[in-house]
C-alpha atoms as a PDB file:
ATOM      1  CA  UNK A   1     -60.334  64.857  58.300  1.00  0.00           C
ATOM      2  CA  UNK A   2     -59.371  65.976  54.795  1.00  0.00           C
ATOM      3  CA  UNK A   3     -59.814  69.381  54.918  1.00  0.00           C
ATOM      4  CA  UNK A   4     -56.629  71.274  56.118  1.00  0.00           C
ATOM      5  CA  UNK A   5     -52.755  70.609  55.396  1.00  0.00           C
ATOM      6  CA  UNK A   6     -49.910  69.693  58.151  1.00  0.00           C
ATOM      7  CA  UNK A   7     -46.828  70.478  57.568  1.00  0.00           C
ATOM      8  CA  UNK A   8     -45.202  67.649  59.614  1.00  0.00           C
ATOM      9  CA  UNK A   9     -47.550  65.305  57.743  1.00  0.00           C
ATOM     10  CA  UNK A  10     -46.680  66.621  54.709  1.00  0.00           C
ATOM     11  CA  UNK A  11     -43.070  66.342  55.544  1.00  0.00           C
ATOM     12  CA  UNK A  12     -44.094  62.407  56.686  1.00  0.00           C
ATOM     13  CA  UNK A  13     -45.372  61.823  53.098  1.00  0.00           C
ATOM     14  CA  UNK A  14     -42.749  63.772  51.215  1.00  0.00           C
ATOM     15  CA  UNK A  15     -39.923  61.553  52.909  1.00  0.00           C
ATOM     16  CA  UNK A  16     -41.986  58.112  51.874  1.00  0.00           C
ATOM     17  CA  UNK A  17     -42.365  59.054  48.752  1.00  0.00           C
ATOM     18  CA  UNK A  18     -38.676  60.327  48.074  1.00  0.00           C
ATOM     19  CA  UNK A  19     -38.190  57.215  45.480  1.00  0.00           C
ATOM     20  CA  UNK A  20     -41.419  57.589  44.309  1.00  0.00           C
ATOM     21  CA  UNK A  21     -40.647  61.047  43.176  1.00  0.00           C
ATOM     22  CA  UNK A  22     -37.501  60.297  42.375  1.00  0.00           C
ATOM     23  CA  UNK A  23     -38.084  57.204  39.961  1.00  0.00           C
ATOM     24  CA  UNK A  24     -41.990  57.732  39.153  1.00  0.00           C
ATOM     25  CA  UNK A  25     -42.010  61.436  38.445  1.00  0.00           C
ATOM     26  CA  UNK A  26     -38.231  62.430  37.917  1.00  0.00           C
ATOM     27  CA  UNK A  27     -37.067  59.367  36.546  1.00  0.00           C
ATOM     28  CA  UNK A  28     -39.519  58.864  34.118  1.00  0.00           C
ATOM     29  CA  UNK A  29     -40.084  62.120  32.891  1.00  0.00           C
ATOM     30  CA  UNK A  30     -36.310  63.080  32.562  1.00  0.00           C
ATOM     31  CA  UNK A  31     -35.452  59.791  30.232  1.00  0.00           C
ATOM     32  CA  UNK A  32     -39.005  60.557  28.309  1.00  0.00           C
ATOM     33  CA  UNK A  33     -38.029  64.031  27.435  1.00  0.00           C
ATOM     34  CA  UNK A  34     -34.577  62.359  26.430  1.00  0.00           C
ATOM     35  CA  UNK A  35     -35.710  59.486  24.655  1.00  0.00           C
ATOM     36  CA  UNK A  36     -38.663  61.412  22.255  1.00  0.00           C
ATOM     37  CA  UNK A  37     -35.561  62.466  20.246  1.00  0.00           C
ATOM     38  CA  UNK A  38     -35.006  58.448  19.469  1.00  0.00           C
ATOM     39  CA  UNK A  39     -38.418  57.311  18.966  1.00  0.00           C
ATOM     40  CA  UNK A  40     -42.333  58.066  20.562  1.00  0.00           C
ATOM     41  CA  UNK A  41     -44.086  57.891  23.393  1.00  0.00           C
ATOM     42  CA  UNK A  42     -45.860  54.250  23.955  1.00  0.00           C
ATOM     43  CA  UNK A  43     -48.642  54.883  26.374  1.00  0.00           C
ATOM     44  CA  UNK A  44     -50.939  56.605  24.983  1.00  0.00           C
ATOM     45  CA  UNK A  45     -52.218  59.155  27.872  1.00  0.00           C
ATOM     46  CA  UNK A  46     -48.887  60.539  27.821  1.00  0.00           C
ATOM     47  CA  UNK A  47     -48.555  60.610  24.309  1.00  0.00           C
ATOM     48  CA  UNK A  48     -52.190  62.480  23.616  1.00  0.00           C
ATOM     49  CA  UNK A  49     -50.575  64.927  26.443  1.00  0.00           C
ATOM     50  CA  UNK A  50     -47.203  65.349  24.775  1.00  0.00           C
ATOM     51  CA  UNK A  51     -48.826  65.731  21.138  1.00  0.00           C
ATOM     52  CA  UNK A  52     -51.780  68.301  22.467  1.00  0.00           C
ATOM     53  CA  UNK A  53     -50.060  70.366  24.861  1.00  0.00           C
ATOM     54  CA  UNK A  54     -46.167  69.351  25.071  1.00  0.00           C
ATOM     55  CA  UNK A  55     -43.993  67.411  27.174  1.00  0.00           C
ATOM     56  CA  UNK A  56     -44.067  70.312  30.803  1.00  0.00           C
ATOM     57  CA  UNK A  57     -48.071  69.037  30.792  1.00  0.00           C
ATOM     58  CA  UNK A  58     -46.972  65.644  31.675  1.00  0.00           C
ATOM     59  CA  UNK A  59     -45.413  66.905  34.993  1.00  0.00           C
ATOM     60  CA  UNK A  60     -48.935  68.127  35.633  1.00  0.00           C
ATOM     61  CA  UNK A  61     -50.615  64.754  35.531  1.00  0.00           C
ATOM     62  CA  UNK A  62     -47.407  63.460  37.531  1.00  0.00           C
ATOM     63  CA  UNK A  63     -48.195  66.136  39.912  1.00  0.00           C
ATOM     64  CA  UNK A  64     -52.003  65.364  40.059  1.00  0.00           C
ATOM     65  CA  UNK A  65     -50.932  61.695  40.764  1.00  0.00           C
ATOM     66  CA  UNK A  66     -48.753  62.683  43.766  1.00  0.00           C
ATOM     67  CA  UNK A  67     -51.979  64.847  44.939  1.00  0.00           C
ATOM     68  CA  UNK A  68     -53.567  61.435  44.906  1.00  0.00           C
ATOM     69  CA  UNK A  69     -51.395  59.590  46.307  1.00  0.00           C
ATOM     70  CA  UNK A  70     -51.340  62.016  49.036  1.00  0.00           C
ATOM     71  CA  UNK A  71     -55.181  61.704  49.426  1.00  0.00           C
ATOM     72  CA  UNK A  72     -54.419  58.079  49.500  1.00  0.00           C
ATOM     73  CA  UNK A  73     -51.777  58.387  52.574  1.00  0.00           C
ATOM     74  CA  UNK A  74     -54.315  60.361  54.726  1.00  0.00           C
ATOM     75  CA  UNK A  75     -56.316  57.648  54.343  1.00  0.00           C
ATOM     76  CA  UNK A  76     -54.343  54.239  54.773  1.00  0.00           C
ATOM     77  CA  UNK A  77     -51.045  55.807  56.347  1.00  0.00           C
ATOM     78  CA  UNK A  78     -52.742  53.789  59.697  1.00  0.00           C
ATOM     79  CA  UNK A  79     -52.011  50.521  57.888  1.00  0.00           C
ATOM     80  CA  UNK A  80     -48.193  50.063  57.262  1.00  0.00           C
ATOM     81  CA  UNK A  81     -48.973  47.117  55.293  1.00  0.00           C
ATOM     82  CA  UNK A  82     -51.228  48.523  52.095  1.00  0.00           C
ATOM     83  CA  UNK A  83     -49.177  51.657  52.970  1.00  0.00           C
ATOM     84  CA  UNK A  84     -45.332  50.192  52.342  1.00  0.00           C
ATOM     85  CA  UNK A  85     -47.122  48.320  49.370  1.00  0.00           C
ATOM     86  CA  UNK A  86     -48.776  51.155  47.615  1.00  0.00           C
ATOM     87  CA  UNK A  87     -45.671  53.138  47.737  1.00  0.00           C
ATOM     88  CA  UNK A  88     -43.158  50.721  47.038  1.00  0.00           C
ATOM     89  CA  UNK A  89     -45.153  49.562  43.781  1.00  0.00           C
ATOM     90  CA  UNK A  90     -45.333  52.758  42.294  1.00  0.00           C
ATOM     91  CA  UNK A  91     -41.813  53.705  42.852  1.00  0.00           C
ATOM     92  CA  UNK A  92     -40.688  50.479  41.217  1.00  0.00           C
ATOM     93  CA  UNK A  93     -43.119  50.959  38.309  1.00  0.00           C
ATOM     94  CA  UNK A  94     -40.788  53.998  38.071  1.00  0.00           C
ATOM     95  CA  UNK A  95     -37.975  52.268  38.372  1.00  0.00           C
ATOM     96  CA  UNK A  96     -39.007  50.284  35.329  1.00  0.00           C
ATOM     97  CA  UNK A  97     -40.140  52.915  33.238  1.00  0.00           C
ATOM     98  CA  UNK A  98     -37.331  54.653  33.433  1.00  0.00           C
ATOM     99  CA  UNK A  99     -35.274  51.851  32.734  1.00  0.00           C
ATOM    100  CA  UNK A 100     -37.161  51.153  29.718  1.00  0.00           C
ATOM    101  CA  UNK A 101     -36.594  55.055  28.204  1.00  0.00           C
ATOM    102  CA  UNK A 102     -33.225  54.500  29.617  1.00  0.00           C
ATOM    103  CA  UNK A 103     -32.793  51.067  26.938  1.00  0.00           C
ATOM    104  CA  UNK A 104     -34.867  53.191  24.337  1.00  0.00           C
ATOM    105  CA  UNK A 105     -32.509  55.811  24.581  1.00  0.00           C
ATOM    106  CA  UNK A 106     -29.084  53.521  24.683  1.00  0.00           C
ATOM    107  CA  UNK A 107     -30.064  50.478  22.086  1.00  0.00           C
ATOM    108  CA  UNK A 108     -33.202  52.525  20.260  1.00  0.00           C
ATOM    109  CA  UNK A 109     -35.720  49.922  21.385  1.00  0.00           C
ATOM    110  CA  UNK A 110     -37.752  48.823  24.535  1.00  0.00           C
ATOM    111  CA  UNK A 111     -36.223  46.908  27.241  1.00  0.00           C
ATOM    112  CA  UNK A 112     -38.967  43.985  27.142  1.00  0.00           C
ATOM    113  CA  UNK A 113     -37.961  43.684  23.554  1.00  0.00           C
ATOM    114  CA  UNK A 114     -34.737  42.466  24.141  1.00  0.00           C
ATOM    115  CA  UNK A 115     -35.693  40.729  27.413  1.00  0.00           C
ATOM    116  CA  UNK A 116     -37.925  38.088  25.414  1.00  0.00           C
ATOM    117  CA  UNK A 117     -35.958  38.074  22.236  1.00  0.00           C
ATOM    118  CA  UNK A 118     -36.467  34.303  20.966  1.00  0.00           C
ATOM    119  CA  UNK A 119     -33.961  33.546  18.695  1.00  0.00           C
END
């Protein structure tokens, strides 16, 4: 079931995923590369990545995620449902991240910081 590669299918999943490539692995790796000049990185795979091998390696383990989440469309593309869900989370927890390197970059500190600012 696994074993061989369509190209309409893979056309299918490339079009679902547009945002998700777009926000998770565009997004967030663009404003990362940006923001490192203004302070580090916070999670801490990426950051043993970027401090080992440099900042390209963390398109790698983007990439690996999309191989994945392709692995993971072969499998519950049948249920629109967990389907929609799966890729609609990830492309808003791209959304977010790259909002947050987007704040780090503009005000030098994380969105959430100034989202829950008690004063």
């Amino acid at each position: 079931m696994l074993d061989y590669l369509d190209k309409e299918e893979l056309t299918s999943f490339l079009y679902d995923v547009r945002y998700v490539i777009l926000f998770y692995v565009l997004g967030d790796w663009m404003t990362t590369l940006y923001a490192l000049e203004y302070g580090y990185e916070g999670n801490i795979l990426p950051a043993i990545v970027i401090a080992k091998y440099g900042i390209f390696h963390v398109l790698l383990l983007k990439f690996l995620f999309m191989v994945l989440l392709f692995r993971s469309y072969r499998v519950i593309r049948n249920f629109p449902r967990l389907w929609n869900f799966t890729r609609k989370t990830v492309a808003g927890m791209g959304l977010v991240v790259s909002l947050e390197n987007f704040m780090v970059i503009l005000l030098g500190s994380r969105f959430f910081q100034h989202l829950f600012v008690i004063s």
